[in-house]
C-alpha atoms as a PDB file:
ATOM      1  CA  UNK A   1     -24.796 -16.778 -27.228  1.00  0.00           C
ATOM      2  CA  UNK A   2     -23.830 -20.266 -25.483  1.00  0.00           C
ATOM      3  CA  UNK A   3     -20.332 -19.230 -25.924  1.00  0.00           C
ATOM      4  CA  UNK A   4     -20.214 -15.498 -24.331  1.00  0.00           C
ATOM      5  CA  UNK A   5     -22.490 -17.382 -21.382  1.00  0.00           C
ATOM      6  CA  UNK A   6     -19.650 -19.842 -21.124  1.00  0.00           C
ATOM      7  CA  UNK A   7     -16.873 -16.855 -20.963  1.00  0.00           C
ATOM      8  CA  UNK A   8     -18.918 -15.150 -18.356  1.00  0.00           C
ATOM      9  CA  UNK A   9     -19.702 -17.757 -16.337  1.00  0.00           C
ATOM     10  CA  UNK A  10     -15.688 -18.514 -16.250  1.00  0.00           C
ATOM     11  CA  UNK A  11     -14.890 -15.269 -16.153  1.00  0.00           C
ATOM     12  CA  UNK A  12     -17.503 -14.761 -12.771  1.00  0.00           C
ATOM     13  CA  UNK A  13     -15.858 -18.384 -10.940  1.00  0.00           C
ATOM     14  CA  UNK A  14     -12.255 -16.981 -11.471  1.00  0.00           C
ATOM     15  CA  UNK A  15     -12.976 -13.964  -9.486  1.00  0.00           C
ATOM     16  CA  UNK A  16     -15.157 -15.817  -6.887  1.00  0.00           C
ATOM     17  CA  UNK A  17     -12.007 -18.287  -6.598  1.00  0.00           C
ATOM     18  CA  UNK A  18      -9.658 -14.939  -6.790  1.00  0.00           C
ATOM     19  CA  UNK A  19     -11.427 -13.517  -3.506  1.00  0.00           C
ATOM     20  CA  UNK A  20     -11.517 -17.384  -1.709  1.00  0.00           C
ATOM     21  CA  UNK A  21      -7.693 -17.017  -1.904  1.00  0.00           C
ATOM     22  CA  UNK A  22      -7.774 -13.414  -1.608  1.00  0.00           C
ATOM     23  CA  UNK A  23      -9.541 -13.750   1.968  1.00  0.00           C
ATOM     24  CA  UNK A  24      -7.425 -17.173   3.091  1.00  0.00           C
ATOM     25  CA  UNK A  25      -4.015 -15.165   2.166  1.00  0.00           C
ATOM     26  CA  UNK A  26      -4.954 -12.213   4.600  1.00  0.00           C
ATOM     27  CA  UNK A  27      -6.881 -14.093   7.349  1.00  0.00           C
ATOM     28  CA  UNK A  28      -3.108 -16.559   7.259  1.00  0.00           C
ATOM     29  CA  UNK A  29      -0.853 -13.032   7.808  1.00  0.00           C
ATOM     30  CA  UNK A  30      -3.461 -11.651  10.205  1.00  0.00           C
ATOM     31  CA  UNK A  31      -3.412 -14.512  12.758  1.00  0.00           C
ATOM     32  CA  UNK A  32       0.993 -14.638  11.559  1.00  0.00           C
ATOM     33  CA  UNK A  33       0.914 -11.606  13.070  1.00  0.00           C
ATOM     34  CA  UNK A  34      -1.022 -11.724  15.944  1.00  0.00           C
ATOM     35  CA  UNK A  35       0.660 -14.999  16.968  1.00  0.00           C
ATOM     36  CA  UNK A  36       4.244 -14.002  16.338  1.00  0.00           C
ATOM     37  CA  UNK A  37       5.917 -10.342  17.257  1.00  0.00           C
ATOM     38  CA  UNK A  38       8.595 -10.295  14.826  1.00  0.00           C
ATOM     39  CA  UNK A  39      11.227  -7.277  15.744  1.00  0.00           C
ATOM     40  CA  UNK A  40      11.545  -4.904  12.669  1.00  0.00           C
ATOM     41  CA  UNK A  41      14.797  -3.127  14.526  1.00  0.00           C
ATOM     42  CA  UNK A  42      17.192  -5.643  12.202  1.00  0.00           C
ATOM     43  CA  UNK A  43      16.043  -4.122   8.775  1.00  0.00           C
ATOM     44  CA  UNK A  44      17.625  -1.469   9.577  1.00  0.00           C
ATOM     45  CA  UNK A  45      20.873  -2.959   9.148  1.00  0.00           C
ATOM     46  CA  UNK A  46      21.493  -1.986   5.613  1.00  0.00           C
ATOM     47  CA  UNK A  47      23.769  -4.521   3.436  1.00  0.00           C
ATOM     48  CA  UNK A  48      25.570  -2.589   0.373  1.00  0.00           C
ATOM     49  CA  UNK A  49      22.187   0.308  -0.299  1.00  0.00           C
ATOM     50  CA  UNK A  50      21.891   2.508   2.947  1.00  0.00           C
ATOM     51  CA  UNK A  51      21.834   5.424   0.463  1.00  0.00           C
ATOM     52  CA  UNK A  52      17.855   3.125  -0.418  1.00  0.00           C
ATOM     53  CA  UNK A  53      16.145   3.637   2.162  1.00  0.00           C
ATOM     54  CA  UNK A  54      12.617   2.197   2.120  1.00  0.00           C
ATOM     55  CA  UNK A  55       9.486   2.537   4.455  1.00  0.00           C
ATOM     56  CA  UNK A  56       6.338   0.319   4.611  1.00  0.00           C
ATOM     57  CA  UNK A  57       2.726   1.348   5.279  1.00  0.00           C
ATOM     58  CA  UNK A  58       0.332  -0.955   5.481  1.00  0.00           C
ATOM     59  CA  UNK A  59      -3.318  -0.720   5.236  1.00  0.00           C
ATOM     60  CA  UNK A  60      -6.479  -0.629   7.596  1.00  0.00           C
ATOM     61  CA  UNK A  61      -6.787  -3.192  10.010  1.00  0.00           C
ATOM     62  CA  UNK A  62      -3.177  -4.258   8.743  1.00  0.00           C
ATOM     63  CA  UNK A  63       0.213  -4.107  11.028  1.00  0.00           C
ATOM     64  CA  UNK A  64       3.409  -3.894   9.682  1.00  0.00           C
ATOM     65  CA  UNK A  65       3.704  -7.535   9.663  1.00  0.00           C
ATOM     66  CA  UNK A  66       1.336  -7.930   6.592  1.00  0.00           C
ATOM     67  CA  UNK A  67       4.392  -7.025   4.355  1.00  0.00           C
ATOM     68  CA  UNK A  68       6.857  -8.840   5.697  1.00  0.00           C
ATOM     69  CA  UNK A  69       7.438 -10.647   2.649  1.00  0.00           C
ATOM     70  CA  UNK A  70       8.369  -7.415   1.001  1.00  0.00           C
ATOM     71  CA  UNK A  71      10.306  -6.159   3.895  1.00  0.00           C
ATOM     72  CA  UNK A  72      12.087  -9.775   4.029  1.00  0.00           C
ATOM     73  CA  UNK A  73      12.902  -9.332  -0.123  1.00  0.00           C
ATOM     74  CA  UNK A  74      14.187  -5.700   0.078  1.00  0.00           C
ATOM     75  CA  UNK A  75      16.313  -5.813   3.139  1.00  0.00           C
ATOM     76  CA  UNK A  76      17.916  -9.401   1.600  1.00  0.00           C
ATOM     77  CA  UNK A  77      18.983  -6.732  -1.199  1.00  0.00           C
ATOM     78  CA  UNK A  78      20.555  -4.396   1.005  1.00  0.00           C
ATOM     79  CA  UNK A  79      18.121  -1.850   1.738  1.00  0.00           C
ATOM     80  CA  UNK A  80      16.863  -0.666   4.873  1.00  0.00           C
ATOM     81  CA  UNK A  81      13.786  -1.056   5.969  1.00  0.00           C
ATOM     82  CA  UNK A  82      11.615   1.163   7.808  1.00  0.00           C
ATOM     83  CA  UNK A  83       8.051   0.437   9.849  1.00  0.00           C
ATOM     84  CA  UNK A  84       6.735   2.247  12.030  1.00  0.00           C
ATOM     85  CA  UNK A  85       4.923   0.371  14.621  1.00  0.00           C
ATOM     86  CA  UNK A  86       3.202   3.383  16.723  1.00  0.00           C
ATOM     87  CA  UNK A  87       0.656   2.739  13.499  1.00  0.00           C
ATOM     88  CA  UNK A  88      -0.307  -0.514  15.238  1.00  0.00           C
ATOM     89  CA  UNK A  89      -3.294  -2.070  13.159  1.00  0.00           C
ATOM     90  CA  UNK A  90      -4.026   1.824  11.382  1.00  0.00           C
ATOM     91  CA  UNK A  91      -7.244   2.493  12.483  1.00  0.00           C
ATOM     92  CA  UNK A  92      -7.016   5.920  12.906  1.00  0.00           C
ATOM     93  CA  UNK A  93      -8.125   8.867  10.292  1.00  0.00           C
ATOM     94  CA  UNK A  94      -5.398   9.360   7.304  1.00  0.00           C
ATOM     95  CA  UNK A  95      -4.388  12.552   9.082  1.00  0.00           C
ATOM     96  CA  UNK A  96      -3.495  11.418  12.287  1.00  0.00           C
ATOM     97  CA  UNK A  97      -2.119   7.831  10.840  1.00  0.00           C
ATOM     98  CA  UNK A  98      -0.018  10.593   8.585  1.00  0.00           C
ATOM     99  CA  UNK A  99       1.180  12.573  11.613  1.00  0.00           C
ATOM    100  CA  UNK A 100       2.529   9.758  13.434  1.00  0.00           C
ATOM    101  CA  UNK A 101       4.964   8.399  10.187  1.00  0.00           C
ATOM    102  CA  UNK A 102       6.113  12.184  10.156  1.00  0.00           C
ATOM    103  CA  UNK A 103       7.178  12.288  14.200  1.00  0.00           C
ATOM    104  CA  UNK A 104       9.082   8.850  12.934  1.00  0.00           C
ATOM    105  CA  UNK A 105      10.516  10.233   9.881  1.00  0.00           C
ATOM    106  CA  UNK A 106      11.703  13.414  12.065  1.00  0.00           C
ATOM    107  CA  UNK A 107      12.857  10.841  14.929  1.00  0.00           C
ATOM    108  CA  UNK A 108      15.184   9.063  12.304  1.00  0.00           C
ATOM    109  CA  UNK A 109      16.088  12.029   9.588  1.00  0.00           C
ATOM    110  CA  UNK A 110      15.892   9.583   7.297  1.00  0.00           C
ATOM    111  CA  UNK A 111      15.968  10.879   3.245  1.00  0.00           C
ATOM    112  CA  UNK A 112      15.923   9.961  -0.289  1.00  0.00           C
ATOM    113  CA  UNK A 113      13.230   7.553   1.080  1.00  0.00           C
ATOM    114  CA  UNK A 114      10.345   5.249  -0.817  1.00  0.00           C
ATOM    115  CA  UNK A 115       7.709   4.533   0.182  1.00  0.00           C
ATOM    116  CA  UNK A 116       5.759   0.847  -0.335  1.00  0.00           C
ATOM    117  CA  UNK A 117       2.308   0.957   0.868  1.00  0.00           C
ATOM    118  CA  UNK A 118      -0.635  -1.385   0.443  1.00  0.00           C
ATOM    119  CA  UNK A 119      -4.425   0.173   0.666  1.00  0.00           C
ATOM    120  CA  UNK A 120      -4.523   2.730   2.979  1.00  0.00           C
ATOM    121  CA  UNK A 121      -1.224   3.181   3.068  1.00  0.00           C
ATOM    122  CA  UNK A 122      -1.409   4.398   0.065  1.00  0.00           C
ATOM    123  CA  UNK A 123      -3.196   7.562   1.283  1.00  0.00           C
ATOM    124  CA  UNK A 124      -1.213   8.430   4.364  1.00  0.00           C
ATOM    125  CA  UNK A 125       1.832   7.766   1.692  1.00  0.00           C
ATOM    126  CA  UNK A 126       0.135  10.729  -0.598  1.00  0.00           C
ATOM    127  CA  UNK A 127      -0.487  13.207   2.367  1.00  0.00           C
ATOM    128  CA  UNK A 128       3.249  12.803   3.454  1.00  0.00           C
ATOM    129  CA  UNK A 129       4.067  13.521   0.130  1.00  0.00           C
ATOM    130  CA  UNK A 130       1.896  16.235  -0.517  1.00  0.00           C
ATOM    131  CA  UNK A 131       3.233  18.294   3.479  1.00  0.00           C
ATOM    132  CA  UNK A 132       5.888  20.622   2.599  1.00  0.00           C
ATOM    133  CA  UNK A 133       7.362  19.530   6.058  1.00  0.00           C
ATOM    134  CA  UNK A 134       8.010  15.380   4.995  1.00  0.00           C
ATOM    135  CA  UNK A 135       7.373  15.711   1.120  1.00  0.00           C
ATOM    136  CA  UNK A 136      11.414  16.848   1.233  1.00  0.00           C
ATOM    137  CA  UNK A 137      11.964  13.025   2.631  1.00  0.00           C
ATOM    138  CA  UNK A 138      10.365  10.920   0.101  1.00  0.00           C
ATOM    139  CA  UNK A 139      11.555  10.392  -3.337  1.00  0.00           C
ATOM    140  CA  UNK A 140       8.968   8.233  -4.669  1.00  0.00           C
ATOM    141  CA  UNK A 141       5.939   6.119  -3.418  1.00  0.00           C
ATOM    142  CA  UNK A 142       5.022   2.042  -4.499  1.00  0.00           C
ATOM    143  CA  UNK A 143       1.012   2.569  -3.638  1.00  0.00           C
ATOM    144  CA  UNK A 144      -0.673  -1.102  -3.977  1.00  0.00           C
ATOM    145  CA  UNK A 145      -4.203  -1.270  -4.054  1.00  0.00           C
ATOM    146  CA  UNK A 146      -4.841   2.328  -2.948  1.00  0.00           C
ATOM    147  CA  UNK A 147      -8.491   3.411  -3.005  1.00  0.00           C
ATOM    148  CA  UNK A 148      -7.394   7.032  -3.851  1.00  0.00           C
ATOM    149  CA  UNK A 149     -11.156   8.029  -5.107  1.00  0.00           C
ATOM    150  CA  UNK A 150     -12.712   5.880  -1.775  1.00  0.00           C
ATOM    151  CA  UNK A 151     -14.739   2.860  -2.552  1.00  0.00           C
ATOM    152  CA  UNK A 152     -18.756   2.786  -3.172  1.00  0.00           C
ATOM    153  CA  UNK A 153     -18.524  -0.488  -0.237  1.00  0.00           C
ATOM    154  CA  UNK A 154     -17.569   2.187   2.531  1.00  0.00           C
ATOM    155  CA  UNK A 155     -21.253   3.533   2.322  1.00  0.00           C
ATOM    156  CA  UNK A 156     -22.356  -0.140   3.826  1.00  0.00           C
ATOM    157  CA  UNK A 157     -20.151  -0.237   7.110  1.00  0.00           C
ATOM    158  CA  UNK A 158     -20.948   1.757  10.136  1.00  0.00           C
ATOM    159  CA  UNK A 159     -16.670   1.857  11.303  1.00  0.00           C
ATOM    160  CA  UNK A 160     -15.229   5.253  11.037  1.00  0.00           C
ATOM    161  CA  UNK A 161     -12.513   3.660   9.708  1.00  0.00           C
ATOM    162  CA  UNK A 162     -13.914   1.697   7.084  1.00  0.00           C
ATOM    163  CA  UNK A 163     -16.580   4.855   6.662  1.00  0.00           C
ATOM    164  CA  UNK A 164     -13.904   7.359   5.727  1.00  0.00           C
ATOM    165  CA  UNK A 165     -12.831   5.707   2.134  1.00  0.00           C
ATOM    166  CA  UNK A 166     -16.611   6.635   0.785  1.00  0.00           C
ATOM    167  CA  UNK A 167     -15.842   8.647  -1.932  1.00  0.00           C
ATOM    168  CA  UNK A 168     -17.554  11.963  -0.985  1.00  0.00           C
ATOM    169  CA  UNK A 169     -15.530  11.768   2.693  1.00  0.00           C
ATOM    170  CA  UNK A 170     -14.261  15.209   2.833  1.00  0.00           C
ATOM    171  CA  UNK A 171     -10.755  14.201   4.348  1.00  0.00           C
ATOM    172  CA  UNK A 172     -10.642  12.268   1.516  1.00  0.00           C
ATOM    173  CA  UNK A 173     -11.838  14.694  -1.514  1.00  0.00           C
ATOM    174  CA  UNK A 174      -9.271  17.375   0.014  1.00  0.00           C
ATOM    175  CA  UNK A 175      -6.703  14.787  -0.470  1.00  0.00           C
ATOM    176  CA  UNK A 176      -7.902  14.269  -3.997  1.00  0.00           C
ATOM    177  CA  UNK A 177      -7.116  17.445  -4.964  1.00  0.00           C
ATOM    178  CA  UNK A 178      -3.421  17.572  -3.856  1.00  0.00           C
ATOM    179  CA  UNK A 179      -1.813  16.560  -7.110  1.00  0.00           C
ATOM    180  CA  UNK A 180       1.972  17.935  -6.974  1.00  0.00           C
ATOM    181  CA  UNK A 181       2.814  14.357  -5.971  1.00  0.00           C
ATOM    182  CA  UNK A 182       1.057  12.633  -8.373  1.00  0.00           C
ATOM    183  CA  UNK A 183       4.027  12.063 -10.829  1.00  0.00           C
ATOM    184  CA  UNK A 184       5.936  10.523  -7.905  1.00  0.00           C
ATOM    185  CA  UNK A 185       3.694   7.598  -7.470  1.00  0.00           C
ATOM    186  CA  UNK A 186       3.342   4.411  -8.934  1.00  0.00           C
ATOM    187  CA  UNK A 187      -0.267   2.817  -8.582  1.00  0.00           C
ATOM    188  CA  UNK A 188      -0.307  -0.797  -8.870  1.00  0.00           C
ATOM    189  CA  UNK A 189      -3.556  -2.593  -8.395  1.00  0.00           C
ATOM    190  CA  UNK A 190      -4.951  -5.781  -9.369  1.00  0.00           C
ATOM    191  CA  UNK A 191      -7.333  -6.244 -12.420  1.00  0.00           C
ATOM    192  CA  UNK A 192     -10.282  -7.021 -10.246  1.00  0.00           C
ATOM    193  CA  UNK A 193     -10.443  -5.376  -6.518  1.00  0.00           C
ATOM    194  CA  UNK A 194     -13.053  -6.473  -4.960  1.00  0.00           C
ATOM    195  CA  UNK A 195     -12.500  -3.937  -2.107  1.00  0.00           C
ATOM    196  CA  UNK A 196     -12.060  -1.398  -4.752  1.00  0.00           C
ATOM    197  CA  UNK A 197     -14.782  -1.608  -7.917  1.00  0.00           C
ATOM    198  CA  UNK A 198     -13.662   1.767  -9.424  1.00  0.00           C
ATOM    199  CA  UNK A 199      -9.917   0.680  -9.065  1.00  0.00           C
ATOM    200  CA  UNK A 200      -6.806   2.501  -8.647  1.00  0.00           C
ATOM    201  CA  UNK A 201      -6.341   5.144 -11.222  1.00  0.00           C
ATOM    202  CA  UNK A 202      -4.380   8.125 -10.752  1.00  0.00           C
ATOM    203  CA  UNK A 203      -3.857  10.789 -12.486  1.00  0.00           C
ATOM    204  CA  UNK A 204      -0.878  12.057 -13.885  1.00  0.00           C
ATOM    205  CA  UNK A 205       1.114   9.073 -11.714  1.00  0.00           C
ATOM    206  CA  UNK A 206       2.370   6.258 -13.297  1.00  0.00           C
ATOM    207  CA  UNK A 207      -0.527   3.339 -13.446  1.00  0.00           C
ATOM    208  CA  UNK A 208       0.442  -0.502 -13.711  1.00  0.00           C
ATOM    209  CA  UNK A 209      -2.776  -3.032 -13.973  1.00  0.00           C
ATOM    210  CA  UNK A 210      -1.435  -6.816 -12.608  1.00  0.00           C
ATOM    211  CA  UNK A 211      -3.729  -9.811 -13.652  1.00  0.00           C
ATOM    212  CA  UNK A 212      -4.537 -10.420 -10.224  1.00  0.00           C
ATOM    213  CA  UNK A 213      -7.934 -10.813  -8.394  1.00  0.00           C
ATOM    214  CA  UNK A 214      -8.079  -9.560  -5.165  1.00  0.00           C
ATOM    215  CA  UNK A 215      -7.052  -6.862  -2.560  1.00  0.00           C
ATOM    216  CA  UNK A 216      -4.443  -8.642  -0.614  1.00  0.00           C
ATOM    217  CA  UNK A 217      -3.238 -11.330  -2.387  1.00  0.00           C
ATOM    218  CA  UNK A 218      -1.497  -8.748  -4.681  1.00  0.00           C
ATOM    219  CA  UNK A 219       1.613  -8.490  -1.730  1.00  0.00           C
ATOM    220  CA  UNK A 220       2.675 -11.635  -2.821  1.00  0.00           C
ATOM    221  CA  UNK A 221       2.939 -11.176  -6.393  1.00  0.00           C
ATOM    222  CA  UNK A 222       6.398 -11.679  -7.815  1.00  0.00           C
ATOM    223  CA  UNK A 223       6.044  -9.026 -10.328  1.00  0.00           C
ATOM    224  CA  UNK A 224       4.881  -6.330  -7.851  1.00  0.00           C
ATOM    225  CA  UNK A 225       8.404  -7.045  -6.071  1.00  0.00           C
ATOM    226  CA  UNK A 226      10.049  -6.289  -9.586  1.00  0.00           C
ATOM    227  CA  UNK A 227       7.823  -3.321 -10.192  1.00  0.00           C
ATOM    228  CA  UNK A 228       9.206  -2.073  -6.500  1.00  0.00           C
ATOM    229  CA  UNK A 229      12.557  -3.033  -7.073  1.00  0.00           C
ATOM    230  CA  UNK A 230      12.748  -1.336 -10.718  1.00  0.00           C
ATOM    231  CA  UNK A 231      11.297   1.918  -9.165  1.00  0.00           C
ATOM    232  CA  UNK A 232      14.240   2.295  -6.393  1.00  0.00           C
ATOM    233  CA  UNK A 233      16.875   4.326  -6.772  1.00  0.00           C
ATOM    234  CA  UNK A 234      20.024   3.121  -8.978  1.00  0.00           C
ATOM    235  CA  UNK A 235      22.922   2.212  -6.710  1.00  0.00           C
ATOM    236  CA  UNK A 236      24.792   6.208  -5.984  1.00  0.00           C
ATOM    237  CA  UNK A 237      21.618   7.837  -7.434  1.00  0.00           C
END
């Protein structure tokens, strides 16, 4: 009895230490990016993989600037890299966050594309994917941390945005039927969310559990870079 007390008891101060980090990683990228404007126009400059396109979409409250380190690792390999800033800090509804990365994607014409989205992202990601107008554009999707059946949490905040991942949101139960993508997504998400209690299952798409605590910290993870770089397309594919 002493012994499963003892396992518990570590068990509960690794993910209380997992969400001290988780918060101090964020709140250090938030204030990154509110303090410095970095220009996303030179990851577009593709170095030996232009036919690699890639496109990140971050989550709520989130600018682009939250995954620069993943934008900083994949354009250092060649590809380019696509933002799109008219999402500012994505506070807006799924659908309208949605309709703004499809006037970019028609702006550019870009193809063959994949997608690399944390959180939210992950849900605009799926309804571009699931439009018969942008689904053509997007070969895959990297979805991090994605509450694709909402979170039980959203029931406590009064925000609209924060309101809209409670799992009986319409917007988002329509999108929860929409499955043709499904076996173009990778879910990653970390063994304990504590944004996300029910995690980030989803069906029929390919599932990858990380030993990670936390809903942000995750970004950072070395293996989640190989997991991203192992799901692009092979050089001429």
């Amino acid at each position: 009895m002493t012994v499963d007390w003892m396992l518990t008891a570590r068990k509960a101060a690794g993910r209380a230490w997992g969400w001290v980090l988780d918060y101090a990683y964020v709140a250090y990228w938030q204030v990154h990016g509110f303090l410095f404007r970095h220009d996303p126009l030179p990851y577009l400059e593709a170095t030996g993989r232009a036919d690699a396109p890639v496109l990140l979409i971050p989550g709520v409250y989130e600018n682009w600037q939250f995954l620069k380190p993943i934008a900083d690792a994949l354009h250092r390999d060649g590809h380019p890299v696509h933002v799109v800033r008219t999402l500012g800090y994505n506070r807006g509804t799924v659908a309208k966050m949605a309709a703004l990365v499809a006037a970019y994607l028609d702006t550019t014409d870009v193809t063959n594309l994949t997608i690399v989205a944390h959180s939210k992202g992950g849900l605009i990601g799926k309804q571009l994917m699931s439009r018969p107008e942008s689904a053509g554009r997007i070969r895959h999707m990297v979805a991090v941390n994605t509450p694709f059946s909402g979170s039980h949490y959203a029931w406590f905040f009064l925000a609209p945005s924060i309101r809209a991942f409670a799992p009986d949101n319409p917007a988002l139960l329509a999108l929860a039927r929409e499955h043709a993508a499904h076996t173009r997504i990778t879910s990653v998400y970390s063994e304990f969310d504590p944004h996300i209690p029910g995690g980030s299952h989803l069906a029929d798409a390919e599932n990858i559990v990380l030993a990670t605590h936390g809903h942000f910290r995750i970004v950072a993870d070395p293996q989640l870079l190989r997991i991203i770089r192992d799901r692009l397309p092979r050089t001429g594919a």
